[in-house]
Protein backbone atom coordinates (compact mmCIF):
# COMPACT_ATOMS: atom_id res chain seq x y z
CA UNK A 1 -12.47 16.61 -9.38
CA UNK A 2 -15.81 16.20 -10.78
CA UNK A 3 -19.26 15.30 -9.48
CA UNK A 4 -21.92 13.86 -11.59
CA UNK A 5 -25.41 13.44 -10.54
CA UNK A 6 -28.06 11.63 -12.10
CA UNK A 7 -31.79 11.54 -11.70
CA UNK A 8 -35.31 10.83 -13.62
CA UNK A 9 -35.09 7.19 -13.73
CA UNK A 10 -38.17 4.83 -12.43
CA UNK A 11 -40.42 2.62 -13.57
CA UNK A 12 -42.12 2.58 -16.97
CA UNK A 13 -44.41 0.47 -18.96
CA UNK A 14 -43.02 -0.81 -22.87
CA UNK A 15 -43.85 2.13 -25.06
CA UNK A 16 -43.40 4.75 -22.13
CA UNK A 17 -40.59 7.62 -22.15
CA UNK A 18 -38.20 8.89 -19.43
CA UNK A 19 -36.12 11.92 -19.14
CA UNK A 20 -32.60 11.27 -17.44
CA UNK A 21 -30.30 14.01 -16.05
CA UNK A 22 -26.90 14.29 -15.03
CA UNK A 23 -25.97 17.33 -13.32
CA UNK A 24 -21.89 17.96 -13.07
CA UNK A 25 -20.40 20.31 -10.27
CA UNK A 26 -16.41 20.71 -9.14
CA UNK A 27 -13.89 21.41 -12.03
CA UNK A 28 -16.03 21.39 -14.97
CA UNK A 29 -14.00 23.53 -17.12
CA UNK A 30 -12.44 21.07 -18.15
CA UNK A 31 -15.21 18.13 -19.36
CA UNK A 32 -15.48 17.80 -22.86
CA UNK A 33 -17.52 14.40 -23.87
CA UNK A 34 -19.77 13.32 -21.93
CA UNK A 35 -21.82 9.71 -22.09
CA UNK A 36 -24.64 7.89 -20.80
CA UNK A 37 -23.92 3.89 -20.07
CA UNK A 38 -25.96 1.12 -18.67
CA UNK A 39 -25.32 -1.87 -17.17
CA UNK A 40 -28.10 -4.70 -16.85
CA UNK A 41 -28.01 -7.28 -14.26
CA UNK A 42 -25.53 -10.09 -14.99
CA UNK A 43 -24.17 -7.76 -18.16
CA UNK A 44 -21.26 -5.72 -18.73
CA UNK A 45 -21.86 -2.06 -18.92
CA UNK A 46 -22.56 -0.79 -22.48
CA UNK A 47 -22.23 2.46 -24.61
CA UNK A 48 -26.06 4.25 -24.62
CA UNK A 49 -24.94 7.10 -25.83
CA UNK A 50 -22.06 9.84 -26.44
CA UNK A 51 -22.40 13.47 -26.89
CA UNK A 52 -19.17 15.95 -27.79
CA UNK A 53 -18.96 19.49 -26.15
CA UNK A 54 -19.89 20.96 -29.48
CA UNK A 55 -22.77 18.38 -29.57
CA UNK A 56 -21.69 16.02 -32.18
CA UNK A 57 -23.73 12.39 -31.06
CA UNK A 58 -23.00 8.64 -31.18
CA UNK A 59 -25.14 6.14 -30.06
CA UNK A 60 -25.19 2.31 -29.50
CA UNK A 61 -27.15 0.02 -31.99
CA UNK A 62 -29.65 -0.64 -29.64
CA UNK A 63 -30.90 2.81 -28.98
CA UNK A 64 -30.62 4.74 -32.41
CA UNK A 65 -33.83 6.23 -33.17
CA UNK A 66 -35.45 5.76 -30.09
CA UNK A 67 -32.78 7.49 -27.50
CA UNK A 68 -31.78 11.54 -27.75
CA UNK A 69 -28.79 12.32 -25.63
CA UNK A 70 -28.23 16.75 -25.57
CA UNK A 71 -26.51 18.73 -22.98
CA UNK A 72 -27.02 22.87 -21.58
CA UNK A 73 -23.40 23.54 -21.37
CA UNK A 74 -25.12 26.70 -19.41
CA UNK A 75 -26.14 24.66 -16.77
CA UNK A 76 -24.09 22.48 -17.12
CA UNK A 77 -26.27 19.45 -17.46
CA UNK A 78 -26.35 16.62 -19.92
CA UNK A 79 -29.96 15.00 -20.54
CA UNK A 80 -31.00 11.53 -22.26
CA UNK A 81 -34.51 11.55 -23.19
CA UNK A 82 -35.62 7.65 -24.03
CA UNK A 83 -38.82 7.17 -25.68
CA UNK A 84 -40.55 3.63 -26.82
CA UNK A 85 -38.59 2.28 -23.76
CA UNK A 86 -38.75 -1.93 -24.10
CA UNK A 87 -38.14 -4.09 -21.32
CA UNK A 88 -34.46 -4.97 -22.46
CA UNK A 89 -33.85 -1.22 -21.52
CA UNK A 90 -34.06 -1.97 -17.94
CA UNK A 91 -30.93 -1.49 -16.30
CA UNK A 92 -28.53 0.99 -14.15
CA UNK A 93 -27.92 4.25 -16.70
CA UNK A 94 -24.64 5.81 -15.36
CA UNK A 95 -23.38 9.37 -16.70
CA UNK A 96 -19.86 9.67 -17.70
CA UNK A 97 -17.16 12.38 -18.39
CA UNK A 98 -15.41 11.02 -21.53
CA UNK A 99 -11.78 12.84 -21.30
CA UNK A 100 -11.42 12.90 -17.06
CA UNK A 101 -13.08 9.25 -16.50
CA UNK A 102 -15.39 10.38 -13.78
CA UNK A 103 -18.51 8.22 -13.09
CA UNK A 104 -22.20 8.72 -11.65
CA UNK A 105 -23.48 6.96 -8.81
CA UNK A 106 -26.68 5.39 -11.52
CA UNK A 107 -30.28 5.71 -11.79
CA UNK A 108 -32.45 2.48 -12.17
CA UNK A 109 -34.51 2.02 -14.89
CA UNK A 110 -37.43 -0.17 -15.24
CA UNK A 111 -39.50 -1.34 -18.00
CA UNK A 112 -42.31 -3.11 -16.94
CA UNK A 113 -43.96 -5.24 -20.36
């Protein structure tokens, strides 16, 4: 079993950055990838970002260049830092655990223009 926990969303203006964190507890020996998704209101959930345990990155069109997803295998924590946030990054950013399928309860997001 795994537990993900996010925090450091809120509300930002358009240009403004934010710092998420997921922390993960209970059997993380075995978590390789991990993800960030987010799902807007009346959208499906989409792909923000994927990072590998040996830190190899992917990210969705919409974010490249503006989104940095890293992780402290130490303490055991994966991070998405968003910078030049835009309004159509307002949504519900969920952590994920690639390999096990194990989901965050979400942290809201809000871009204000």
């Amino acid at each position: 079993q795994v537990q993900l926990v996010e925090s450091g969303g809120g509300l930002v203006q358009a240009g403004g950055s934010l710092r998420l964190s997921c922390v993960a507890s209970g059997s993380i020996f075995s978590i390789r990838a991990m993800g960030w998704y987010r799902q807007a209101p009346g959208k499906e959930r989409e792909l923000v970002a994927v990072i590998t345990s040996g830190g190899g990155t992917a990210y969705g069109d919409s974010v490249k260049g503006r989104f940095t997803v890293s992780r402290d295998n130490a303490q055991n924590t994966l991070y998405l830092q968003m910078n030049d946030l835009k309004p159509e990054d307002t949504a519900v950013y969920y952590c994920h655990a690639e390999v096990e399928n194990y989901w965050g309860q979400g942290t809201q997001v809000t871009v204000s223009s």
